[in-house]
C-alpha atoms as a PDB file:
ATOM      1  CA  UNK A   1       0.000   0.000   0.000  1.00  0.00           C
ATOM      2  CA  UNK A   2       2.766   2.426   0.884  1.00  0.00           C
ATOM      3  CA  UNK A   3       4.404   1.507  -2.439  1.00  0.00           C
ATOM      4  CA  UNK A   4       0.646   2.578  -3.935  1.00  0.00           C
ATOM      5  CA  UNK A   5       0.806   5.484  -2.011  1.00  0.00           C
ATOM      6  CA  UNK A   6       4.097   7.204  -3.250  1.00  0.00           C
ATOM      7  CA  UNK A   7       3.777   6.232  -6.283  1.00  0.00           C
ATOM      8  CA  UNK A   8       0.875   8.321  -6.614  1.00  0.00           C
ATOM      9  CA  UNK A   9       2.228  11.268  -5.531  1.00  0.00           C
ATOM     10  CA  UNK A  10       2.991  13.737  -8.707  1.00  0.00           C
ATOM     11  CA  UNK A  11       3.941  16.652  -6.552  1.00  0.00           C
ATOM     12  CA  UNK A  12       7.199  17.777  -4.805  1.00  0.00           C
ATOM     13  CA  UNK A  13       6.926  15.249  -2.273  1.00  0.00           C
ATOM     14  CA  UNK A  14       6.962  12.654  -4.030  1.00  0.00           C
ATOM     15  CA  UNK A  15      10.614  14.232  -4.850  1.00  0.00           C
ATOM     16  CA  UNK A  16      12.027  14.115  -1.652  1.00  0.00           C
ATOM     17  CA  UNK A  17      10.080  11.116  -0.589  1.00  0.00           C
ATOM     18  CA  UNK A  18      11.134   8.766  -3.432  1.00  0.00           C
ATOM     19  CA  UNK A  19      13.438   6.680  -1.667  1.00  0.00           C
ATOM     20  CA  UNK A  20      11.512   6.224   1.490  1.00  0.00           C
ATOM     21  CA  UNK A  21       8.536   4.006  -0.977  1.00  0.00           C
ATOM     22  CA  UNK A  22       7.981   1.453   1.177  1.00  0.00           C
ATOM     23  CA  UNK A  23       6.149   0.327   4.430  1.00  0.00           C
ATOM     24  CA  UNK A  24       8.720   2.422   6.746  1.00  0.00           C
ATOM     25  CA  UNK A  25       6.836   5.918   5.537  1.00  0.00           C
ATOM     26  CA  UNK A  26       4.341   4.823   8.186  1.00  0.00           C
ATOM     27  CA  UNK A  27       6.541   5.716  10.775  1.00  0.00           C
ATOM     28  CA  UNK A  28       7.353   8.507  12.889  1.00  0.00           C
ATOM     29  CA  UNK A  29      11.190   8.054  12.348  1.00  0.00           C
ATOM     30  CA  UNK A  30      12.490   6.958   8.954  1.00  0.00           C
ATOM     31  CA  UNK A  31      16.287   4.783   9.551  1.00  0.00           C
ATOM     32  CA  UNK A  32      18.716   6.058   6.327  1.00  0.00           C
ATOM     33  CA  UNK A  33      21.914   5.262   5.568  1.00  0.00           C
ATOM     34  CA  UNK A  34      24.562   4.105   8.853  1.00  0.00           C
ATOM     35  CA  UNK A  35      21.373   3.977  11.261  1.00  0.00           C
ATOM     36  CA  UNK A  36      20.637   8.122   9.872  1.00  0.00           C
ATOM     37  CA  UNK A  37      17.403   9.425  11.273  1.00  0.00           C
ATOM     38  CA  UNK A  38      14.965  10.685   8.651  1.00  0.00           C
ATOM     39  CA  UNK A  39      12.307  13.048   9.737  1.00  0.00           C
ATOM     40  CA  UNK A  40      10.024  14.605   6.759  1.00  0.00           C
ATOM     41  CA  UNK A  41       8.410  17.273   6.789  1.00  0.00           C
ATOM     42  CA  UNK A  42       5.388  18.825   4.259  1.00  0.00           C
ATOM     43  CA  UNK A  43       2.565  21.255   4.476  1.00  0.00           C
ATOM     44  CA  UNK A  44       0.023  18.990   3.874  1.00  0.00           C
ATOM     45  CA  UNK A  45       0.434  16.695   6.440  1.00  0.00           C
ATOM     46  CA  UNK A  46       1.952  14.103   4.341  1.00  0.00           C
ATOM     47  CA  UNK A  47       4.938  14.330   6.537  1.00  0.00           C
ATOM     48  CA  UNK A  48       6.286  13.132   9.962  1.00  0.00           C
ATOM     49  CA  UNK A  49       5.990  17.184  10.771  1.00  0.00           C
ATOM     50  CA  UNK A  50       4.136  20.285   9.221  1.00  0.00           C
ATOM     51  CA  UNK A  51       6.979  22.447  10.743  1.00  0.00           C
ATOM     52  CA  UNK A  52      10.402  22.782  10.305  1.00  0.00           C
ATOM     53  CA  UNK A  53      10.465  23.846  14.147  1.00  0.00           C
ATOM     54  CA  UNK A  54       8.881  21.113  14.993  1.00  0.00           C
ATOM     55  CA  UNK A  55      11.088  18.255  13.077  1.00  0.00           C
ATOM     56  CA  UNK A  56      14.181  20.136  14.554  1.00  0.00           C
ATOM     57  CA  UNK A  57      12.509  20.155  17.899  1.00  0.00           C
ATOM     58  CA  UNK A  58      12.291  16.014  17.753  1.00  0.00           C
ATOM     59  CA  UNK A  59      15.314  15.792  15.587  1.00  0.00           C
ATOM     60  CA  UNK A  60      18.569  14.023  17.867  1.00  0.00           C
ATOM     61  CA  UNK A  61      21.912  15.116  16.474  1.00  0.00           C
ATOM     62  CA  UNK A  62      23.065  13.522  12.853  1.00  0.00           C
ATOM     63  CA  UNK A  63      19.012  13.629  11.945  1.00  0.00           C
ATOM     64  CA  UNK A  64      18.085  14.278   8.100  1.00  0.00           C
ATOM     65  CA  UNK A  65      15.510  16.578   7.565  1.00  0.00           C
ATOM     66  CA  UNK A  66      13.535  16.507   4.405  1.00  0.00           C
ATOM     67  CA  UNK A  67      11.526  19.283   3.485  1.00  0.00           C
ATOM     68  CA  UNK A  68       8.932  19.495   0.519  1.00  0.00           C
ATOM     69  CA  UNK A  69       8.091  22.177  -0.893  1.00  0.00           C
ATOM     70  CA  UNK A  70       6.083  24.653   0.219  1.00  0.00           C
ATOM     71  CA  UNK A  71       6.119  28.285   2.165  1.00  0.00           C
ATOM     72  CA  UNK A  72       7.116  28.063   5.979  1.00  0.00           C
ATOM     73  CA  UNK A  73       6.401  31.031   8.002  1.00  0.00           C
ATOM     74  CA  UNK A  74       8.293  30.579  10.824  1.00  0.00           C
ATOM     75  CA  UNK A  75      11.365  31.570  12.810  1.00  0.00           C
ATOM     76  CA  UNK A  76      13.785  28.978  13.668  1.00  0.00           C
ATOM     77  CA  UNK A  77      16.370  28.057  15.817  1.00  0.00           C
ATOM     78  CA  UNK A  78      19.014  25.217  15.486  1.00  0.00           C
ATOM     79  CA  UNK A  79      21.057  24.071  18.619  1.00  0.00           C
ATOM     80  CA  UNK A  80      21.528  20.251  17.578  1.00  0.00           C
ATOM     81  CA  UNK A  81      25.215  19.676  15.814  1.00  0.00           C
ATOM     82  CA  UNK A  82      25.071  17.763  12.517  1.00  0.00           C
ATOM     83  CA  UNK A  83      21.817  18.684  11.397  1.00  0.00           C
ATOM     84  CA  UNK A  84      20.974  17.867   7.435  1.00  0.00           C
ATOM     85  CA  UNK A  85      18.074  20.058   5.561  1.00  0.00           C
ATOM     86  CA  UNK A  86      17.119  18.998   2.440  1.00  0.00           C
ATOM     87  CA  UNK A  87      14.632  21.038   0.264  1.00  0.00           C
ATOM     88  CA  UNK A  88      13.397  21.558  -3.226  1.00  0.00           C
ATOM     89  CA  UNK A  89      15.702  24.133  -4.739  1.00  0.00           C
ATOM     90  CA  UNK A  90      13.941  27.048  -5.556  1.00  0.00           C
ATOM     91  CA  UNK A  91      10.529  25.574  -3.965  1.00  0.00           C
ATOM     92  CA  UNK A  92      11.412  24.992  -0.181  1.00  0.00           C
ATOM     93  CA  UNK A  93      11.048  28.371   0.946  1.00  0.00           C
ATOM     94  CA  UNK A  94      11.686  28.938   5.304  1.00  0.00           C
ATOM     95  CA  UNK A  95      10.473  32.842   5.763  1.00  0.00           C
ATOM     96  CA  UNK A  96       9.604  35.274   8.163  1.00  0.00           C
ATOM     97  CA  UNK A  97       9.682  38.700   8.958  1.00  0.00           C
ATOM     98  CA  UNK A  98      11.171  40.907  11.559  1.00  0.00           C
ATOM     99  CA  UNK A  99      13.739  43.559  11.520  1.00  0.00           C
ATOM    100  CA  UNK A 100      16.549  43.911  14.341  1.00  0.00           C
ATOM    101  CA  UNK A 101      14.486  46.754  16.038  1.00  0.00           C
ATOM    102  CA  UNK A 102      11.309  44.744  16.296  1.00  0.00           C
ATOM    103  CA  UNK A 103      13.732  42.051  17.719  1.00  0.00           C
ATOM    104  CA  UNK A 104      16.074  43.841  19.808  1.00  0.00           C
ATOM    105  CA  UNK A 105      18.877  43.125  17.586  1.00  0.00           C
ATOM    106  CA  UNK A 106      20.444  42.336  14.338  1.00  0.00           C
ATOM    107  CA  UNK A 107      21.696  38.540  15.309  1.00  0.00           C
ATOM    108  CA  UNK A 108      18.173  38.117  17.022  1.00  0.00           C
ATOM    109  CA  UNK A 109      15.862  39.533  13.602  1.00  0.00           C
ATOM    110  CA  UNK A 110      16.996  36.315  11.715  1.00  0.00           C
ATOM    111  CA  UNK A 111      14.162  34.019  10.572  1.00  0.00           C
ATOM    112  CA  UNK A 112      17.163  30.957  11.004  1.00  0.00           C
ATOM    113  CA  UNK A 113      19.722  30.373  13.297  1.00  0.00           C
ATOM    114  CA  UNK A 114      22.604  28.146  13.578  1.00  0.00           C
ATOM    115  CA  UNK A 115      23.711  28.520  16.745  1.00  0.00           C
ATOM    116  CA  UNK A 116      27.378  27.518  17.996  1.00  0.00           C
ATOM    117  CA  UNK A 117      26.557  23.967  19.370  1.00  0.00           C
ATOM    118  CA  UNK A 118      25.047  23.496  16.049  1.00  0.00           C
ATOM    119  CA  UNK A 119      28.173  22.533  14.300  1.00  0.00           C
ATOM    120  CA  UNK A 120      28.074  20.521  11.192  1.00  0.00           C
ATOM    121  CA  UNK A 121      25.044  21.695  10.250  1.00  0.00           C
ATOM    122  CA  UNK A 122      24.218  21.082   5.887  1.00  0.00           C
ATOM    123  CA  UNK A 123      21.382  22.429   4.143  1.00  0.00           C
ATOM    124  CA  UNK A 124      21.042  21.681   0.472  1.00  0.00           C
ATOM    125  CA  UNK A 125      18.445  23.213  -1.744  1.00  0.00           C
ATOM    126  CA  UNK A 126      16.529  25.437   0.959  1.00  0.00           C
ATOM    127  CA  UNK A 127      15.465  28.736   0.610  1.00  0.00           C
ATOM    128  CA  UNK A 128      16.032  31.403   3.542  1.00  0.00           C
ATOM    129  CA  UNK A 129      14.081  34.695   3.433  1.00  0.00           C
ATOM    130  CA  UNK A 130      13.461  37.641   5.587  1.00  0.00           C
ATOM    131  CA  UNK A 131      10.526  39.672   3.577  1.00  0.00           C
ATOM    132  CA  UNK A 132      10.754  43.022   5.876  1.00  0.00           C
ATOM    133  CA  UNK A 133      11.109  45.514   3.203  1.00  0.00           C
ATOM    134  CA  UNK A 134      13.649  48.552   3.410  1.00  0.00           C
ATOM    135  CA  UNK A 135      11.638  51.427   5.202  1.00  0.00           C
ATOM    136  CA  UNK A 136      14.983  53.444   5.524  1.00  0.00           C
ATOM    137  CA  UNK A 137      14.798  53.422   9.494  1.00  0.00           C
ATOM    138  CA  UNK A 138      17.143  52.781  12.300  1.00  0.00           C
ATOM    139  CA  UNK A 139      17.013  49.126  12.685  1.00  0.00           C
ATOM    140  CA  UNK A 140      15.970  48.211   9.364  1.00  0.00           C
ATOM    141  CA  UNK A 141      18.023  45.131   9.204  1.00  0.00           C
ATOM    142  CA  UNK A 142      16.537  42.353   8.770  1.00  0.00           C
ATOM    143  CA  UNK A 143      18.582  38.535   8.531  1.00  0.00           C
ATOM    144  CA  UNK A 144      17.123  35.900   6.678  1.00  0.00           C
ATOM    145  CA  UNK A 145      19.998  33.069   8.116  1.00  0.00           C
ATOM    146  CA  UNK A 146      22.319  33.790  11.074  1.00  0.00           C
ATOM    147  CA  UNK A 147      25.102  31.275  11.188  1.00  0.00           C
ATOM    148  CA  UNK A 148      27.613  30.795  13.734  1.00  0.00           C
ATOM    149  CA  UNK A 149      29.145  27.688  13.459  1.00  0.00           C
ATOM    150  CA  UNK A 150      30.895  25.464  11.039  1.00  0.00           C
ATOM    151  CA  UNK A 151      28.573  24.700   8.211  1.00  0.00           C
ATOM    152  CA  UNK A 152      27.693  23.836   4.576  1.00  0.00           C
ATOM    153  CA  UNK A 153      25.440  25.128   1.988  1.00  0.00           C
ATOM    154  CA  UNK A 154      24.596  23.908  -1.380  1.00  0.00           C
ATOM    155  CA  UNK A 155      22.037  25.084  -3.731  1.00  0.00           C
ATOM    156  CA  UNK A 156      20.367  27.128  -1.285  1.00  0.00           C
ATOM    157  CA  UNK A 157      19.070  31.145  -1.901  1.00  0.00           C
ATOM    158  CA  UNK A 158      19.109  33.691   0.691  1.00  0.00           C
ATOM    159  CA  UNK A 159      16.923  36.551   0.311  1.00  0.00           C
ATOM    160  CA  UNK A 160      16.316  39.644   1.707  1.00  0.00           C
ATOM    161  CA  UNK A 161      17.255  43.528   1.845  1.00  0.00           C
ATOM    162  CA  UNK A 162      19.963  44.636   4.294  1.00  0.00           C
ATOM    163  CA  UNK A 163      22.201  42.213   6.302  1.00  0.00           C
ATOM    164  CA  UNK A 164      20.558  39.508   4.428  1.00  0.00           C
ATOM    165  CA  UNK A 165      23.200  36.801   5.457  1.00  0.00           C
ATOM    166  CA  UNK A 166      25.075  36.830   8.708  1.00  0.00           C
ATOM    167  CA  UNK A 167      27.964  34.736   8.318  1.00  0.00           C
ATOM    168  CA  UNK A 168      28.699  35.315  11.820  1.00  0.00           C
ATOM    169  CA  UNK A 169      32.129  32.903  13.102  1.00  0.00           C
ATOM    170  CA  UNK A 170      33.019  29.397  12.333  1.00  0.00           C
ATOM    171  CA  UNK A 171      34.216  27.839   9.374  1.00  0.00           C
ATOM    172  CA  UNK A 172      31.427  28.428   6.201  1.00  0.00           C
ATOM    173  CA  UNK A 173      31.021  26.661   2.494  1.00  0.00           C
ATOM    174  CA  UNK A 174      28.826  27.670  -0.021  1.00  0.00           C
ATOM    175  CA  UNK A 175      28.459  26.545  -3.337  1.00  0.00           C
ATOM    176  CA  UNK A 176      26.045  26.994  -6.442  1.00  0.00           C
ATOM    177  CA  UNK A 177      23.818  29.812  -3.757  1.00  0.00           C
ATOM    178  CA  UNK A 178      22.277  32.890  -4.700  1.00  0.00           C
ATOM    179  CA  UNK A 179      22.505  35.578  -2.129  1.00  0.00           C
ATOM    180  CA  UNK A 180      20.078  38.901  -2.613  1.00  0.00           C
ATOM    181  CA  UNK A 181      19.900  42.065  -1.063  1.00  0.00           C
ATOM    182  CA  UNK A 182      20.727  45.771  -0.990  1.00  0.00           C
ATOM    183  CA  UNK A 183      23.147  46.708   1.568  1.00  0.00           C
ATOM    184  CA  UNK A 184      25.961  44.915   3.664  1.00  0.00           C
ATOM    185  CA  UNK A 185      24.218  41.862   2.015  1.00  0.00           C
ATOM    186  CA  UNK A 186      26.501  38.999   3.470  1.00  0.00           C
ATOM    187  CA  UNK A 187      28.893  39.866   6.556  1.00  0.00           C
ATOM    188  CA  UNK A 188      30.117  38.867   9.524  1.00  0.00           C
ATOM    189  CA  UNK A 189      33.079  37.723  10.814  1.00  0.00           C
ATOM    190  CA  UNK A 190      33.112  33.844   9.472  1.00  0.00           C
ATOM    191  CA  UNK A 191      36.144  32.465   7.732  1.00  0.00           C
ATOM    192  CA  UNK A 192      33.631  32.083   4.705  1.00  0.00           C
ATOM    193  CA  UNK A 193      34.621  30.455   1.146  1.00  0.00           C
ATOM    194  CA  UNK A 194      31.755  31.057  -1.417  1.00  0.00           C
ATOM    195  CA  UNK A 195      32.288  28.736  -4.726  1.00  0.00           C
ATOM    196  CA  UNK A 196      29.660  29.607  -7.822  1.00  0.00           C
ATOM    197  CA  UNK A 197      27.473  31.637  -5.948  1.00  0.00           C
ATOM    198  CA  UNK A 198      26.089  34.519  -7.478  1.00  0.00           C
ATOM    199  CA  UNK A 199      25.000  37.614  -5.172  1.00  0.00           C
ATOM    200  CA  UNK A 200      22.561  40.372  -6.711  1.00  0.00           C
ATOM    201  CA  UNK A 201      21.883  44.128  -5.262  1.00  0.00           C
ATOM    202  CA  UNK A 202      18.248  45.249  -5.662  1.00  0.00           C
ATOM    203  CA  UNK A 203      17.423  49.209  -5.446  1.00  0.00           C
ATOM    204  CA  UNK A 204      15.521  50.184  -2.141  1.00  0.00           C
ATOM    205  CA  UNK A 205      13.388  52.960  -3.087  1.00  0.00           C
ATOM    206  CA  UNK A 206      15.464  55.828  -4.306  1.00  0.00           C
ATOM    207  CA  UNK A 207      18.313  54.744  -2.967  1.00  0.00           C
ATOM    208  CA  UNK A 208      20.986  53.383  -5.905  1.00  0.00           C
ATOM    209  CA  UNK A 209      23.975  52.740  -3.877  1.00  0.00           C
ATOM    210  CA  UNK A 210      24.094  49.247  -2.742  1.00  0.00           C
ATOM    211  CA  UNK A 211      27.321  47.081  -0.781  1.00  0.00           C
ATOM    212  CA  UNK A 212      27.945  43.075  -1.422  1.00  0.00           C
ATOM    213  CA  UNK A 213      29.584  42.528   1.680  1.00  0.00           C
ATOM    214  CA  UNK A 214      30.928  43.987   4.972  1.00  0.00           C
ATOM    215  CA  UNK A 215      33.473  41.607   6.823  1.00  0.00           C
ATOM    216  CA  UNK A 216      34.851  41.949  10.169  1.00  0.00           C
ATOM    217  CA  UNK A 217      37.790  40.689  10.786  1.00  0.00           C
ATOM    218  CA  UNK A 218      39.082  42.886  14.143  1.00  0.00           C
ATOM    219  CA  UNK A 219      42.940  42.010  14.407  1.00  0.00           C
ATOM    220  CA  UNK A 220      45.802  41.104  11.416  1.00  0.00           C
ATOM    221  CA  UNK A 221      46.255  37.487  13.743  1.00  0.00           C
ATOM    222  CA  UNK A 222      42.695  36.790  12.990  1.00  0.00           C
ATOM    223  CA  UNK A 223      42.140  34.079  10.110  1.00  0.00           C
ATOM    224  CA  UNK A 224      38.722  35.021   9.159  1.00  0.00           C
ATOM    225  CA  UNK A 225      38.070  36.538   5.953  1.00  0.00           C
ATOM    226  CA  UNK A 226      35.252  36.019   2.798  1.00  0.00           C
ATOM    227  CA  UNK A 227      36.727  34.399  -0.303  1.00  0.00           C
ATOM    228  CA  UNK A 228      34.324  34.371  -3.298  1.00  0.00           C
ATOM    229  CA  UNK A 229      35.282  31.565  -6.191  1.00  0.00           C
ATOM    230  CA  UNK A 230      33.540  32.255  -9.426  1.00  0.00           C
ATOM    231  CA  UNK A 231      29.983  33.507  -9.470  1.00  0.00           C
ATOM    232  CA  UNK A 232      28.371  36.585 -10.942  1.00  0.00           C
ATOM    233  CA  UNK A 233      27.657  39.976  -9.481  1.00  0.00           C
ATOM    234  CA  UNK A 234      24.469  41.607 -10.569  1.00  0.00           C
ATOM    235  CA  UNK A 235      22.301  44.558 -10.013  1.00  0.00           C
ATOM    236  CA  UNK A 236      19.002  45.644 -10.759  1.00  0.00           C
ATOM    237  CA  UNK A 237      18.604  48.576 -13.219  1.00  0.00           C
ATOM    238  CA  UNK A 238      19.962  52.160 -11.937  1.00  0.00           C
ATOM    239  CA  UNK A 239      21.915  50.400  -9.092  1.00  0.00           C
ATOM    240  CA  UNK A 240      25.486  51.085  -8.152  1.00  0.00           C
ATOM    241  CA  UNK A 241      27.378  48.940  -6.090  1.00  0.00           C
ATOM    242  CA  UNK A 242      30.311  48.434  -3.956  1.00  0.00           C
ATOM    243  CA  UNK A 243      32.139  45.430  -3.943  1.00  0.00           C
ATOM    244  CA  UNK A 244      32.054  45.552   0.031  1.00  0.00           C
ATOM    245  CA  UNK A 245      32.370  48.285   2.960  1.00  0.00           C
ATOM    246  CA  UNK A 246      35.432  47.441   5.537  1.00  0.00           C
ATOM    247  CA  UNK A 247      33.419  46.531   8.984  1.00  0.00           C
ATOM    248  CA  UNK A 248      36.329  45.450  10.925  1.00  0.00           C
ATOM    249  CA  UNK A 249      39.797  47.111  10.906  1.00  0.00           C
ATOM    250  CA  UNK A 250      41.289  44.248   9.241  1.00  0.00           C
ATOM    251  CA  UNK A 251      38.447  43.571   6.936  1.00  0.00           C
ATOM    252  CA  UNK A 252      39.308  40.561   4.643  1.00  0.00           C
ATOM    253  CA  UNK A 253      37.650  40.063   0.911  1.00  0.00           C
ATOM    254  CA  UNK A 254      38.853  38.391  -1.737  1.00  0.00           C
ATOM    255  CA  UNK A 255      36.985  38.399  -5.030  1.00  0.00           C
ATOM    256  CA  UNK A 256      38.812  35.610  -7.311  1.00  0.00           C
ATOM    257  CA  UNK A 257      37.618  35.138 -11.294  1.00  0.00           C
ATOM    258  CA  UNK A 258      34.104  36.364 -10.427  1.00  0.00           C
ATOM    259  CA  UNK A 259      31.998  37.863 -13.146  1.00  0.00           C
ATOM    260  CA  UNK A 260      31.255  41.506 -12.734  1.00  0.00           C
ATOM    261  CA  UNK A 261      28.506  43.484 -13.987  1.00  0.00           C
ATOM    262  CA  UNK A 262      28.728  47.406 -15.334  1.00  0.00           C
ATOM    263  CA  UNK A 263      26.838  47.940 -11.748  1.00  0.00           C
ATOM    264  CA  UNK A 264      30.100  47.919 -10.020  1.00  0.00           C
ATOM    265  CA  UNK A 265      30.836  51.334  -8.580  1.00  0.00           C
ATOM    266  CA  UNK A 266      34.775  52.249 -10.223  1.00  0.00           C
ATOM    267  CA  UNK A 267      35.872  52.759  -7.033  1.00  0.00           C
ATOM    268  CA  UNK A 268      34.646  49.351  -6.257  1.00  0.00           C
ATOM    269  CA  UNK A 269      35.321  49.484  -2.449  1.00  0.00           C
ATOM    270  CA  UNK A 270      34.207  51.111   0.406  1.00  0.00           C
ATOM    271  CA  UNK A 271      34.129  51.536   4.181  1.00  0.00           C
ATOM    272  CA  UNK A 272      32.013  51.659   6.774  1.00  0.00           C
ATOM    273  CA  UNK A 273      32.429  55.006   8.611  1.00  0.00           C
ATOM    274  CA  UNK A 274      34.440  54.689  12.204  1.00  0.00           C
ATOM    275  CA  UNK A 275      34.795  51.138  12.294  1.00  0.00           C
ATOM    276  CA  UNK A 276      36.604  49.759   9.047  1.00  0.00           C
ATOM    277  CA  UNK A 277      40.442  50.091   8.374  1.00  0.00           C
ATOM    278  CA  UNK A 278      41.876  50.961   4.793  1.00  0.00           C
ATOM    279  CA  UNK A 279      45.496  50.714   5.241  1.00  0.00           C
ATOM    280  CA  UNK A 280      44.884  47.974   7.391  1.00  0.00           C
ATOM    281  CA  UNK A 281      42.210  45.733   5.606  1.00  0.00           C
ATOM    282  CA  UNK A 282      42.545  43.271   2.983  1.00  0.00           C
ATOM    283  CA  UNK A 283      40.228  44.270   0.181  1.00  0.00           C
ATOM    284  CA  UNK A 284      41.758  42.384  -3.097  1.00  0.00           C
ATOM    285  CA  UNK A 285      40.640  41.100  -6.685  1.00  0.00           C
ATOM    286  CA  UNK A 286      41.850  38.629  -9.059  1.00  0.00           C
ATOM    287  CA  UNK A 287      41.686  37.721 -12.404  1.00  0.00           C
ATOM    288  CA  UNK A 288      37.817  39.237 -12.343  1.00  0.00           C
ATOM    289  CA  UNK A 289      36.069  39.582 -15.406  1.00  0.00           C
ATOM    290  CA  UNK A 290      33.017  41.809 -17.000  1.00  0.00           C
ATOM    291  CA  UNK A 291      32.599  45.240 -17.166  1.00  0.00           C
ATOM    292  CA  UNK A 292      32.896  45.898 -13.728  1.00  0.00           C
ATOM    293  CA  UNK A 293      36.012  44.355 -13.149  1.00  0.00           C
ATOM    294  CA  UNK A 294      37.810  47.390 -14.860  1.00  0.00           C
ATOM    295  CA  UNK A 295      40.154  48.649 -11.890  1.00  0.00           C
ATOM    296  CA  UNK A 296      41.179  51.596 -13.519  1.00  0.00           C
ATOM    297  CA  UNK A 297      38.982  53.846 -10.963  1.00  0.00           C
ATOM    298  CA  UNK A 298      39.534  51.551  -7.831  1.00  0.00           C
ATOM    299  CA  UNK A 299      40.464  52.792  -4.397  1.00  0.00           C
ATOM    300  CA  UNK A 300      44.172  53.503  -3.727  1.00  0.00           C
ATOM    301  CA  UNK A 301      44.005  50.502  -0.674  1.00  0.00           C
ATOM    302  CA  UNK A 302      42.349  48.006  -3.032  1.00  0.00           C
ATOM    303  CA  UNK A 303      44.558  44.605  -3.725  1.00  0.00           C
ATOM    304  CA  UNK A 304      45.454  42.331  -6.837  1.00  0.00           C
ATOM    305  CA  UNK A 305      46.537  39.327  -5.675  1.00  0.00           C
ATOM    306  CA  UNK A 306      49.534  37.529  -6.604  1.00  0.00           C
ATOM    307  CA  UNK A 307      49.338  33.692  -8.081  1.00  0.00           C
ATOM    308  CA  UNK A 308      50.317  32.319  -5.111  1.00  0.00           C
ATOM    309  CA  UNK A 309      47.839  34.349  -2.794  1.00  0.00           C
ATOM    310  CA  UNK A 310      44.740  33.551  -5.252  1.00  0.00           C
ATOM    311  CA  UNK A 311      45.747  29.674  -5.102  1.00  0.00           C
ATOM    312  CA  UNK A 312      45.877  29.730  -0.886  1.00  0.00           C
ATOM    313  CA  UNK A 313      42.427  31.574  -1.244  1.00  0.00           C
ATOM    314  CA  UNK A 314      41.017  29.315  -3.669  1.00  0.00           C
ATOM    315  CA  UNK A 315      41.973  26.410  -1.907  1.00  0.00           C
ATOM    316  CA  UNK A 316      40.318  24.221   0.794  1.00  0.00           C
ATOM    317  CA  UNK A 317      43.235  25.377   3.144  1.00  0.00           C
ATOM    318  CA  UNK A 318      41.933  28.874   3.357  1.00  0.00           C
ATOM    319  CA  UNK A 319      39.249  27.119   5.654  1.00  0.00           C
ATOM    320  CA  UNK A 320      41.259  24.681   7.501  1.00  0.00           C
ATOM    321  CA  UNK A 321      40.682  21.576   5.700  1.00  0.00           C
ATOM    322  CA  UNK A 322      38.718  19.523   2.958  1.00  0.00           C
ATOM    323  CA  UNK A 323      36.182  21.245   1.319  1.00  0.00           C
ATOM    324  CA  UNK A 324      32.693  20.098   2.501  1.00  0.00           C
ATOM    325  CA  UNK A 325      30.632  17.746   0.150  1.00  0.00           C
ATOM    326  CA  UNK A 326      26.493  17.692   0.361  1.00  0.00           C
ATOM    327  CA  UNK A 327      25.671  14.398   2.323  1.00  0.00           C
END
């Protein structure tokens, strides 16, 4: 019957569901692969769980989450290590919206949180979004995923409008994402490598000056930094754009054979008034390609880096071993 069942289904959970067709989607707990627990989870009650709170909540560390797709409104909040998430991509869609003054602060405004005893967490092919619009207010940010601890992403889209992605601390993979915003878009203070991913600035109202990225990195001994591999930069129509704003002192961003559109502001880097260095930071481009690569214009503190400096960047050793692979 369960066979009958599933093979019935012509909708996206039949996707994620496909290899659990047999008696054992009757129960609560699905066993995968190495004694893995598999908990599902789908709107329509097709699933173990109609929440991704509440499959977390009865997840035990090393669980597999399985997501169909579908529109969750809800705020969430991982403190299990070695979670899995696995969604549609493009279709799997965990929103919610607050802004850091409605929550009483930036890290707290994010609709999902990795939290530091949450290490190992994966998510492939989810969708994180924090719809509070720009209203050009004090405590307008708004985070759609807030991660502080070591973690992978594949596949997955984060959207929102400032402070979109708070890549916090720990060590942080991404690969084939799509990151959207408008200012200060993905920061934080994570040694973060970003392979394929493409990031796009969207115009808030009137305003046409938009930042990628704002990294912190507070001290040259630090080794935190955001490396991006590849992947476009885009803009929406009218839009200017820095390649990032120094947050920390010792601000480190590397932008390595990444696609560049027109939208790129000449000066392509900027920084954030009384709290980034310029002398001191690490703000540095290589082999970049487009239009807005030209770095005729660029800021007098901006880097090229050398051959040897892109290939330590590239590499998995920038973040302290093998590069993560979706599980």
């Amino acid at each position: 019957m369960a066979d009958q069942r599933c093979a019935g289904h012509r909708n996206s959970l039949a996707w994620v569901l496909r290899f659990m067709c047999s008696a054992v989607v009757l129960m609560s707990f699905v066993s995968g692969v190495h004694g893995q627990r598999t908990i599902t989870v789908s709107k329509d009650g097709r699933g173990n769980f109609m929440t991704v709170g509440g499959a977390l909540n009865a997840a035990t560390p090393g669980s597999r989450i399985v997501i169909a797709a579908g529109v969750y409104r809800e705020q969430v909040r991982l403190r299990k290590s070695n979670i899995i998430l696995i969604g549609v991509p493009g279709q799997t869609v965990i929103i919610y919206k607050q802004s850091a003054a409605q929550a009483g602060s930036t890290e707290k405004s994010a609709t999902f949180i990795v939290h530091s005893q949450a290490a190992g967490f994966q998510a492939v092919g989810v969708t994180f979004t924090n719809d509070y619009g720009p209203n050009y207010k004090e405590g307008d940010q708004a985070v759609a995923l807030n991660v502080q601890a070591d973690s992978s992403f594949f596949n997955c889209r984060f959207i929102g409008w400032q402070d979109t992605l708070y890549a916090k601390k720990g060590r942080q993979f991404y690969q084939n994402c799509y990151i959207e915003g408008s200012v200060d878009f993905a920061f934080g203070a994570a040694t973060a490598q970003f392979v394929n991913c493409d990031l796009y600035a969207k115009k808030r109202g009137n305003a046409v000056i938009a930042s990628y990225t704002a990294q912190k990195r507070g001290s040259a001994s630090e080794t935190n930094g955001y490396v991006f591999v590849g992947g476009k930069l885009r803009c929406d129509p009218g839009v200017k754009a820095y390649l990032g704003r120094t947050w920390g002192m010792y601000a480190r961003t590397v932008f390595i054979e990444v696609v560049m559109d027109d939208c790129i502001t000449p000066a392509g880097w900027s920084v954030i008034s009384g709290r980034g260095g310029t002398t001191t930071s690490f703000s540095a481009e290589y082999n970049c390609r487009g239009p807005g690569a030209n770095r005729s214009g660029r800021v007098s503190w901006s880097r090229v880096l050398t051959p040897e400096q892109a290939s330590f960047f590239r590499s998995s050793n920038f973040i302290g071993g093998p590069r993560p692979q979706p599980k």
